[in-house]
C-alpha atoms as a PDB file:
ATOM      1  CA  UNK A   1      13.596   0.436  -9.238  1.00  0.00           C
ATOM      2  CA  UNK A   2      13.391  -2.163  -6.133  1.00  0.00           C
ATOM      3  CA  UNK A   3      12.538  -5.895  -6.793  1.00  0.00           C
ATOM      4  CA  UNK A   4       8.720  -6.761  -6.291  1.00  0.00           C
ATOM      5  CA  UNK A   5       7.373  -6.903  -2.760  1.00  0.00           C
ATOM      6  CA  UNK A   6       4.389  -8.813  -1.843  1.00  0.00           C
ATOM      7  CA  UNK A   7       2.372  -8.043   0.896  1.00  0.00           C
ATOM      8  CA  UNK A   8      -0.584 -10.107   2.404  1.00  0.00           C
ATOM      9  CA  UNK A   9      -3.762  -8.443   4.344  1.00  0.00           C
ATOM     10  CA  UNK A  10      -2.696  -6.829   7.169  1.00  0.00           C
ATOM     11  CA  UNK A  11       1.059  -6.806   6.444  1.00  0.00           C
ATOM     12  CA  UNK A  12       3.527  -3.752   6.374  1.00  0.00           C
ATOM     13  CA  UNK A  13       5.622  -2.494   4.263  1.00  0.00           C
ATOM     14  CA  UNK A  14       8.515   0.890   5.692  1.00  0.00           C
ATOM     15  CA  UNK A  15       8.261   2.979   2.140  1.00  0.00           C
ATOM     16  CA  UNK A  16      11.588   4.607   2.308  1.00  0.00           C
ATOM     17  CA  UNK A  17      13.547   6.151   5.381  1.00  0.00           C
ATOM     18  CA  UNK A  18      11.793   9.336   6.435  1.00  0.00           C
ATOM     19  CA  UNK A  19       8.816   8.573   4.865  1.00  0.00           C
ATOM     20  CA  UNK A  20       5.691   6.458   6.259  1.00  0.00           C
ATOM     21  CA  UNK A  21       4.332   2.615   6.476  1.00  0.00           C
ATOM     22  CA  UNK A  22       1.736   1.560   4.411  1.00  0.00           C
ATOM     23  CA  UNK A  23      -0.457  -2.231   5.098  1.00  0.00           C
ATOM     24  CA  UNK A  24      -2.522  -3.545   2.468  1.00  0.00           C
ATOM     25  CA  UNK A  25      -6.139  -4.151   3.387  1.00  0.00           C
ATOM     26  CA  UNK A  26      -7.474  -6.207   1.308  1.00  0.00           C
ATOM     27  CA  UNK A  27     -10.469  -5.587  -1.400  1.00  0.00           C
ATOM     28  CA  UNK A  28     -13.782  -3.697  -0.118  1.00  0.00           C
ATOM     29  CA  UNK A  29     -15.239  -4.885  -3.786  1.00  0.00           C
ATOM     30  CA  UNK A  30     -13.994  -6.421  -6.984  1.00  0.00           C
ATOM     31  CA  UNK A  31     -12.951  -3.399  -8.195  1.00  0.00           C
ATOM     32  CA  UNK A  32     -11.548  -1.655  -5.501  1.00  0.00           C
ATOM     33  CA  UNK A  33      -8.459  -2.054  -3.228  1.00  0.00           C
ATOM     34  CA  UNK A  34      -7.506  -0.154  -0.286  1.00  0.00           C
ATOM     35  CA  UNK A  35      -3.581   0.662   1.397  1.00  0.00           C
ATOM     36  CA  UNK A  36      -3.326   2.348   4.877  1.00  0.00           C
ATOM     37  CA  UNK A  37      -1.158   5.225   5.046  1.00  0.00           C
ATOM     38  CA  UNK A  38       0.327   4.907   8.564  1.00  0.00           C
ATOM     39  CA  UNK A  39       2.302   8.432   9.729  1.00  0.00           C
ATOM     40  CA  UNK A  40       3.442   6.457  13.210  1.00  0.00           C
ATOM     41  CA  UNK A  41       2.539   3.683  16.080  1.00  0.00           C
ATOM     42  CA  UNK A  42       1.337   3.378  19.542  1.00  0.00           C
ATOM     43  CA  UNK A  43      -0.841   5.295  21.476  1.00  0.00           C
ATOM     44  CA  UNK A  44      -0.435   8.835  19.479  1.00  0.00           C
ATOM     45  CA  UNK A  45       0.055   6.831  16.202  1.00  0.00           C
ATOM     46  CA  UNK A  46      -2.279   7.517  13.329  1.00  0.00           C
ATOM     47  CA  UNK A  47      -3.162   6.103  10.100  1.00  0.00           C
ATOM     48  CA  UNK A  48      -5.777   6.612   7.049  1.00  0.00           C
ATOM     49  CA  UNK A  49      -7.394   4.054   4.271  1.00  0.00           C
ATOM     50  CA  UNK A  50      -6.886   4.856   0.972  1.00  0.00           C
ATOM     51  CA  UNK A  51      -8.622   3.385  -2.238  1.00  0.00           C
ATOM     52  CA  UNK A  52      -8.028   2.711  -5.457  1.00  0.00           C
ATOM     53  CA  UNK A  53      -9.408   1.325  -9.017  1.00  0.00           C
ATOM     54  CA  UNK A  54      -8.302  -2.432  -9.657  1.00  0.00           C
ATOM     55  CA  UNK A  55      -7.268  -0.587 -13.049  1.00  0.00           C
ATOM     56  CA  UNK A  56      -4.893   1.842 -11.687  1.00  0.00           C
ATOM     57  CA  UNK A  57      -1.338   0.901 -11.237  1.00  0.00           C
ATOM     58  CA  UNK A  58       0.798   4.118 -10.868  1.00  0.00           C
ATOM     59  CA  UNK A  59       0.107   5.944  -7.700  1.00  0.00           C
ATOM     60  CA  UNK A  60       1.880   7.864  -5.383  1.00  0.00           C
ATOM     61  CA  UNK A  61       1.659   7.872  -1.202  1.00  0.00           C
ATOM     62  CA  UNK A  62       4.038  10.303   0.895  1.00  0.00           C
ATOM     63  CA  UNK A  63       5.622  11.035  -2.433  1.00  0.00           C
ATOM     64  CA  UNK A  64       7.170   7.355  -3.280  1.00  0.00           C
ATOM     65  CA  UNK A  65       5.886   6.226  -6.486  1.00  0.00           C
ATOM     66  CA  UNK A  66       4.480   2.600  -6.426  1.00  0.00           C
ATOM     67  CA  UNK A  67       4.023   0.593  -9.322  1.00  0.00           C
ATOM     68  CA  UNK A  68       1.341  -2.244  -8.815  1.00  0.00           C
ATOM     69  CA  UNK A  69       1.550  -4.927 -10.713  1.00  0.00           C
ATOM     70  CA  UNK A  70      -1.459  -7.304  -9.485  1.00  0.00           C
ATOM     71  CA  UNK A  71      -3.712  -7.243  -6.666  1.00  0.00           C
ATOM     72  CA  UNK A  72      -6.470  -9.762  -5.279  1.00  0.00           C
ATOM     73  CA  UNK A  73      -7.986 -10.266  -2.013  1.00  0.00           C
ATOM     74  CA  UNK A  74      -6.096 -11.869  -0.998  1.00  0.00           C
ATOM     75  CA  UNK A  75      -2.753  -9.599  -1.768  1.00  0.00           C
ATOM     76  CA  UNK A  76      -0.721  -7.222  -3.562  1.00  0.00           C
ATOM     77  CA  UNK A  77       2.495  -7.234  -5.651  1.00  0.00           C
ATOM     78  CA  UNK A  78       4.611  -3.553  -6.517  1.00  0.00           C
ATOM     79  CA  UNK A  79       7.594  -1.980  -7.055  1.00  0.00           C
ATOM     80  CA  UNK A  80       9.054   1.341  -5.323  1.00  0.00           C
ATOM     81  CA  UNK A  81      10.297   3.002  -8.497  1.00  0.00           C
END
């Protein structure tokens, strides 16, 4: 398991080689977060929000599990296990 990353709104993070970018963006409500899934850049580049429950910690995007260990408005801390 990696060391903790944090990652503030709008910054990216490269998941693993091969696999795709994710950017944390931010807190839609108090009890929801949401990560975009970004396949590639530039002018064919696309990318997808995805949300989850404050509560849930283990998930999973392009098959690399993330553990997250806080989150706020502000930004999120997790591992790559």
């Amino acid at each position: 398991m990696e060391g903790a990353t944090v990652l503030a709104i709008g910054e990216s993070y490269h998941l693993k080689m091969g696999k795709d970018w994710i950017v944390y963006a931010g807190m839609p409500s108090e009890d929801v977060y949401s990560i975009v899934q970004r396949k590639t850049s530039g002018y064919h580049g696309f990318a997808w929000n995805l949300y989850y429950s404050r509560r849930k910690t283990d998930i999973k995007i392009d098959g690399v599990d993330i553990i997250v260990e806080s989150v706020s408005p502000e930004e999120i801390m997790f591992r790559i296990r």
